[in-house]
Every structure is written in C-alpha cells, then in structure tokens.
Protein backbone atom coordinates (compact mmCIF):
# COMPACT_ATOMS: atom_id res chain seq x y z
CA UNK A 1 -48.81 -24.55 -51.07
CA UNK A 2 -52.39 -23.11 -50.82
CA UNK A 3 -52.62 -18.80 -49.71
CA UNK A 4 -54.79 -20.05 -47.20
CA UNK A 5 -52.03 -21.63 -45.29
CA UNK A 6 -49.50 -19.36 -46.11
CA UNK A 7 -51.38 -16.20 -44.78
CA UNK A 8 -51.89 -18.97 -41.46
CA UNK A 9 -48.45 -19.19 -41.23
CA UNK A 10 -47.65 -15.44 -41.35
CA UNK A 11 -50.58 -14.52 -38.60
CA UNK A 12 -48.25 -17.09 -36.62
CA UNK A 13 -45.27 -15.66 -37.37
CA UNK A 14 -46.69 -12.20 -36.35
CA UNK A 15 -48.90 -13.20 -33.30
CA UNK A 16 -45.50 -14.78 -31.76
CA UNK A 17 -43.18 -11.86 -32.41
CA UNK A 18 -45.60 -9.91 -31.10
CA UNK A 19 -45.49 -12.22 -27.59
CA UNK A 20 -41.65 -11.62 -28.08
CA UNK A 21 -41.88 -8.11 -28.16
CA UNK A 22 -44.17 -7.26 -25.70
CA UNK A 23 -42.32 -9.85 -23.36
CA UNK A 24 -38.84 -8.61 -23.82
CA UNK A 25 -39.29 -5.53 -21.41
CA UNK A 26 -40.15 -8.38 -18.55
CA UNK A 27 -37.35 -10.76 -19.76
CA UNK A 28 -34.64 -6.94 -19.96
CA UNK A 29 -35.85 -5.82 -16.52
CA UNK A 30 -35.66 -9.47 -15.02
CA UNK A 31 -32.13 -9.22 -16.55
CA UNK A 32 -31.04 -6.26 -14.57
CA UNK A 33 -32.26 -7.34 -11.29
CA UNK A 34 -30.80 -10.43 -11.65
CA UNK A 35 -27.31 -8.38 -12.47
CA UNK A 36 -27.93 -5.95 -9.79
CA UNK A 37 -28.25 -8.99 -7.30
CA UNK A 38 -25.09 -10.77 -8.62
CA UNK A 39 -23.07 -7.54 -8.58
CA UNK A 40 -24.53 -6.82 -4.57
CA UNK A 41 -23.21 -10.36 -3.77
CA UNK A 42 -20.14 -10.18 -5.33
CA UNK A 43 -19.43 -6.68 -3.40
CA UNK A 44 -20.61 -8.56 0.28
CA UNK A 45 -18.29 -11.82 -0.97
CA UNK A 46 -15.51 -9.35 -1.50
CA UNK A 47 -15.92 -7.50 1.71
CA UNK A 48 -16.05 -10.34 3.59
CA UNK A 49 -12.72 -11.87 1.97
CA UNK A 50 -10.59 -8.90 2.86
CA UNK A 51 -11.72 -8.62 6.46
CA UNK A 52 -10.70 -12.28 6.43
CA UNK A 53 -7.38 -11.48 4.69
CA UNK A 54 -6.69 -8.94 7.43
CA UNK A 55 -7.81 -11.20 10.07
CA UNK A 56 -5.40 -14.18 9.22
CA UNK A 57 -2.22 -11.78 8.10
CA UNK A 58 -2.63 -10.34 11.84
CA UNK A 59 -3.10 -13.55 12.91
CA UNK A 60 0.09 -15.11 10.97
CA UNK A 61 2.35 -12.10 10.36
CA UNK A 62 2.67 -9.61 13.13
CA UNK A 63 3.97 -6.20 12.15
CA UNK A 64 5.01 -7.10 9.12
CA UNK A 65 7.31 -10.33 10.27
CA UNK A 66 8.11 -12.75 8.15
CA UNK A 67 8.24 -16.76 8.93
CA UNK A 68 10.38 -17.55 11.11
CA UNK A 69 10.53 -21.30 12.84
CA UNK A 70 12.53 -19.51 16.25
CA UNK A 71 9.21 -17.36 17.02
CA UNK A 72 7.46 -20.46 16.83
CA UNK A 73 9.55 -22.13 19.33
CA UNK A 74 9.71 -19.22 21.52
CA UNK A 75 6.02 -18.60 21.80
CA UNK A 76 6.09 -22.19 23.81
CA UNK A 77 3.72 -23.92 20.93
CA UNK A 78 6.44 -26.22 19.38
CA UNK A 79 9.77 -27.57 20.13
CA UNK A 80 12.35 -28.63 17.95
CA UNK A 81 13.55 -32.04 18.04
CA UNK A 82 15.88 -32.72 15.02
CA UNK A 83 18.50 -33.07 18.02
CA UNK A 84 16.74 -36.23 19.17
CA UNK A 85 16.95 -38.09 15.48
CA UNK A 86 20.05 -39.31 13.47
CA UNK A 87 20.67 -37.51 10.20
CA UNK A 88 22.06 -38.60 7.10
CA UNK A 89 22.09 -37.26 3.09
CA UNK A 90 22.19 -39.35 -0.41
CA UNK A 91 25.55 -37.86 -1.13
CA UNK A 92 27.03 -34.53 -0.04
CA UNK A 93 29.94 -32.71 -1.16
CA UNK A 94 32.56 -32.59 1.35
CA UNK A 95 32.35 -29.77 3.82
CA UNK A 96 28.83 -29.15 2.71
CA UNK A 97 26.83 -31.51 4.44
CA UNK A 98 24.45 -32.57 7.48
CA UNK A 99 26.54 -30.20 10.00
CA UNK A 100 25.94 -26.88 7.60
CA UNK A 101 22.51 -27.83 7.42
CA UNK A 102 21.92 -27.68 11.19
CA UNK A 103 24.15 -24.81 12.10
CA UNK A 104 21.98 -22.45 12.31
CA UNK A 105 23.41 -20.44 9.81
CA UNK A 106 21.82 -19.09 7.16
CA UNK A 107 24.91 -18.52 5.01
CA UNK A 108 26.02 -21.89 5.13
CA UNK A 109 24.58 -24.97 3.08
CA UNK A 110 24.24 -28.96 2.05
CA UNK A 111 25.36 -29.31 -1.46
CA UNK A 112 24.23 -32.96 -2.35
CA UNK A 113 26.72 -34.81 -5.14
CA UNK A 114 24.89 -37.30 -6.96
CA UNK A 115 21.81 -38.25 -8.95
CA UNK A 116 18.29 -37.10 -8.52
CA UNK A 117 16.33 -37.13 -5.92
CA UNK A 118 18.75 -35.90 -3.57
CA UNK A 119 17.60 -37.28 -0.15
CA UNK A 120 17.72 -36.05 3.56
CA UNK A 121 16.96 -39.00 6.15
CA UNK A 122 16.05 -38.27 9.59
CA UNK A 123 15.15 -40.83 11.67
CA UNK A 124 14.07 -41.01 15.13
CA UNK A 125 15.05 -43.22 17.98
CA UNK A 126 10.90 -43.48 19.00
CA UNK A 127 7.80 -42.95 17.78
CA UNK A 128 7.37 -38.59 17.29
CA UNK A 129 4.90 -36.72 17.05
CA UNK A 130 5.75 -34.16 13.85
CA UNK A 131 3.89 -30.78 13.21
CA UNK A 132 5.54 -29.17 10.45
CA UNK A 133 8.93 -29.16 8.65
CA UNK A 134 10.73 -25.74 7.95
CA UNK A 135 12.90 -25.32 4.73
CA UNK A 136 15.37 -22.23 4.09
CA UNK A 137 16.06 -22.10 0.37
CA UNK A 138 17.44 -18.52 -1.20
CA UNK A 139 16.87 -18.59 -5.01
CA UNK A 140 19.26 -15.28 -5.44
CA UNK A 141 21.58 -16.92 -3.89
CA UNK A 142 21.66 -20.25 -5.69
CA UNK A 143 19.83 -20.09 -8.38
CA UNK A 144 19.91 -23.05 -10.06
CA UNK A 145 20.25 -25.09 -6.80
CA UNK A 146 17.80 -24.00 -5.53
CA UNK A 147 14.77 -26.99 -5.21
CA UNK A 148 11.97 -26.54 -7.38
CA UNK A 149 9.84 -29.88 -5.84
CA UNK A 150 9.65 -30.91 -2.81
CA UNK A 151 8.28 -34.10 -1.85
CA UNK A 152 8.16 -35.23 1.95
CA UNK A 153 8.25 -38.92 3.55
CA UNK A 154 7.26 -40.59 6.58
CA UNK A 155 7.30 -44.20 7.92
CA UNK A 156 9.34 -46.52 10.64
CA UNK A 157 12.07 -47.36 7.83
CA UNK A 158 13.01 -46.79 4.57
CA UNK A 159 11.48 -49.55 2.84
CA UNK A 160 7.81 -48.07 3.81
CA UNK A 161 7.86 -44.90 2.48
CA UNK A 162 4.52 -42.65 2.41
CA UNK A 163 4.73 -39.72 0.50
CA UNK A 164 2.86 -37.02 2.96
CA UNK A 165 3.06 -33.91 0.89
CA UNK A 166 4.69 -32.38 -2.27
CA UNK A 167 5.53 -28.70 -2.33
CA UNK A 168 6.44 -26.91 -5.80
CA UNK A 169 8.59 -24.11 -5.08
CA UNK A 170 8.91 -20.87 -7.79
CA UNK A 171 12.04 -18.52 -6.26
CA UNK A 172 11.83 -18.98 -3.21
CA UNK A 173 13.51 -17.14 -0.84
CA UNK A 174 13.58 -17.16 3.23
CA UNK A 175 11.53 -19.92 5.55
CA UNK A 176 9.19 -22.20 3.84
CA UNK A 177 6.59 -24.37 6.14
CA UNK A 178 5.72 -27.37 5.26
CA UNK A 179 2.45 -29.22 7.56
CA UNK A 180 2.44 -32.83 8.41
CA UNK A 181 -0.94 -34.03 9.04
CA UNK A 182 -2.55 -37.82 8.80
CA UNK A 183 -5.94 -38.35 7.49
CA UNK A 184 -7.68 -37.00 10.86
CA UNK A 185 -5.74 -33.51 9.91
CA UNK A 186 -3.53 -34.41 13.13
CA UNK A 187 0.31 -33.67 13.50
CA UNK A 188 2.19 -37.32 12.25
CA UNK A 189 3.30 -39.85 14.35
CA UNK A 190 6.48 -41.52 13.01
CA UNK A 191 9.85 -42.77 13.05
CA UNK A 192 11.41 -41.39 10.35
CA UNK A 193 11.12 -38.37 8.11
CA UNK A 194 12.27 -38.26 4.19
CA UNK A 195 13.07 -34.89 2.07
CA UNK A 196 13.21 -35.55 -1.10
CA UNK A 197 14.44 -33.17 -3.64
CA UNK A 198 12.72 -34.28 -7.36
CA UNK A 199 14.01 -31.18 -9.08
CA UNK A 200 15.80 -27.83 -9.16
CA UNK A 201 15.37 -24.42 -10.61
CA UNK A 202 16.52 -24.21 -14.42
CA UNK A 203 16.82 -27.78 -14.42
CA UNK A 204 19.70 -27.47 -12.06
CA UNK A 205 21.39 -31.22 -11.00
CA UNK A 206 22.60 -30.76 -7.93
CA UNK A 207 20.73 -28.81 -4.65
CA UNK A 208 21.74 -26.32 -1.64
CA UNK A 209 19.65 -26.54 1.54
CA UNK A 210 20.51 -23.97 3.63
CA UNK A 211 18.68 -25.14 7.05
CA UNK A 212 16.09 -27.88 7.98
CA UNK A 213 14.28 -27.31 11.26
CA UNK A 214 11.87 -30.10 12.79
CA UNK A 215 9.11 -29.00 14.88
CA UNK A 216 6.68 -30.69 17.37
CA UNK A 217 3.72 -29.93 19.26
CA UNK A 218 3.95 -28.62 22.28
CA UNK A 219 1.46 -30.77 24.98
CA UNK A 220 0.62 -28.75 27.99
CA UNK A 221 -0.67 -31.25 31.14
CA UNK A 222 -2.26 -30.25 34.13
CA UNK A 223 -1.79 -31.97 37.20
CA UNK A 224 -4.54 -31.83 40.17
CA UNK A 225 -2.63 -31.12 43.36
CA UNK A 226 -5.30 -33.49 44.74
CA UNK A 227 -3.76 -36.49 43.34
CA UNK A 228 -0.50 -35.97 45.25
CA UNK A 229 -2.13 -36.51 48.90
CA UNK A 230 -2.75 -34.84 52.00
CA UNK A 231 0.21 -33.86 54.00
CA UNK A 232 0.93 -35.45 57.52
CA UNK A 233 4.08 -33.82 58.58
CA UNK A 234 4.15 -30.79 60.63
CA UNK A 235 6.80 -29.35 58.56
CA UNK A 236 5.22 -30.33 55.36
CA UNK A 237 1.90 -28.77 56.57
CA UNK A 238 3.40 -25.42 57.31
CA UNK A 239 3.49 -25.29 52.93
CA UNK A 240 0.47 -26.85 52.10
CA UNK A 241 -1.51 -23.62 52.15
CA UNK A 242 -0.51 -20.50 50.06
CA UNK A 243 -0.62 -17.34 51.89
C-alpha cells in the first residue's frame, strides 16, 4: 500500500470524526428533548389513569363496598332468575348439593363427588336473556376446593355446548362476576347455562361452591297513555285528568 493512500485514508478518518464530534452536541441535546417529552407524556398518561381509577372505583365500589349480586338486584338493574330454571350437578355429595348452593347462605356449600370437570346445569324453560353469573368461592375456607378455572357454557341443550368465557381464579375469596356477552357485546340469549369446574387450588379433586346467583337485565317499557283511548264514561272521565 502506497503513503499516498494511506495519509488519504487517515484525512478520512479524521475529517469524519471530526463531523462526529462536532455533531454529537446536536445528536446529546436532541436526546434530552426527546427524554424530556417522553417523561412529560408519561406524567399526563399517568394523571389521566388515576383520575380514571378514581372515577370507575366510585363508580363500581361505593364507600368502600365490596361486590355484592343483592345491591345489584336492589338498585332495580337486574333480576335474578335461577328460580325460573331447573338445576342439576355432575355428582354431589349427599347433603351438599343444589339446595346449599341456592340457600342463600354463605356458610353452606355443593361438594361435587366425582371426576373432573365437576358440572352445574341450569337450564331454562324459555329462551333468557343472561347478564352476568355471580360465584361465591372462600379460599380460607376451603382451600384446596376451592376452583382454580372456571369455564362457562351456553346453548339450548347439552349436546351444543359454547364455551362463553373462562375465568382463572388465584384465592379467591367473596363474590366473583362473571359477564355473558355474544359477539355484539350484548347480554346472552339462551336456554341453558353450564359451570364447569376444570380445576382446583393445589390440585385439589373435588370442589365447594358456596352460592351461584343468575342475573338478568332489567327492561324498563314505557307505555303512551295515548294508546289506551279516550274515555266515554262519565265516571271514567271524572279520572282522566290529574289534578
């Protein structure tokens, strides 16, 4: 290799540090603003996430309430209506079964006896409209009966079977909800509701369900006082105006 091109090479070398240099105060103080505007919207995206934190645990927990499927009912949105279907369990031990599960009692429990999944049927005499399922399970209270996964069923019988959702559980303890929606994210029309219990805490065989509640949506209609007619009557026209 010639010193002509060598000494070329080194001018090159030097020339483009030299670019480097004098362009790494622009490339440093790009840096930082570029930092400084991450860090600004990482404060606003935090900011806004706790006001919306705040917002929905007013929204779903008032004072400090937790879950509870009877507030629910009360406030006039939803009804319960696992009166209205027939019940029956995969296997049950005996004084432990669909009538401790819908006591409403808290203390009291289904203990299935068989093989995984254990299975609660509920099936409806017509089509229902279903807007959530609620699930008492106490870990400290069974332990290793306590369900671990949850998977939940609808369809007109038992040979069509669609699994809607699958809940994994870690300790829980009080109310669990569990929403039922179709592909249009509406409540679920159907005759028949599964829950199926794949597994239990610590690998636990058997399962305690403590309560099962069954809600529904609550439709409010308004009827026009025009459609009902005009009154002829005397005595029926004495009421038609309120006073």
């Amino acid at each position: 290799m010639s010193k002509d091109t060598t000494r070329e090479r080194s001018e090159t070398f030097e020339t483009s540090e030299c670019q480097s240099l004098e362009a790494s105060p622009v490339t440093h103080q790009q840096l930082q603003e570029k930092i400084h505007a991450h860090l600004t919207s990482v404060s606003t995206f935090s900011r806004t996430f706790q006001m919306q934190m705040m917002s929905l645990n007013s929204t779903v927990r008032v004072s400090g309430e937790e879950p509870d499927p009877g507030r629910e009912e009360r406030s006039g949105r939803v009804r319960e209506v696992g009166n209205q279907a027939v019940w029956s369990l995969s296997s049950c031990k005996p004084g432990f079964g669909v009538e401790q599960l819908r006591d409403d009692c808290l203390d009291t429990y289904w203990q299935s006896d068989g093989p995984q999944p254990h299975l609660v049927n509920i099936q409806f005499r017509r089509k229902t409209t279903i807007q959530d399922v609620w699930i008492y399970a106490d870990y400290k209270a069974d332990e290793s009966y306590t369900p671990s996964r949850i998977s939940i069923r609808c369809g007109t019988h038992f040979n069509d079977l669609q699994e809607i959702e699958v809940v994994d559980l870690h300790e829980p303890s009080g109310w669990l909800l569990i929403p039922l929606k179709d592909i249009q994210e509406r409540p679920i029309r159907t005759y028949m509701v599964q829950i199926a219990v794949l597994s239990n805490h610590q690998n636990g065989r058997d399962t305690h369900m403590r309560q099962i509640k069954i809600h529904s949506p609550v439709v409010n209609t308004v009827v026009a006082v025009e459609c009902v007619g005009a009154f002829t009557s005397p005595i029926f026209k004495r009421y038609g105006v309120i006073r």
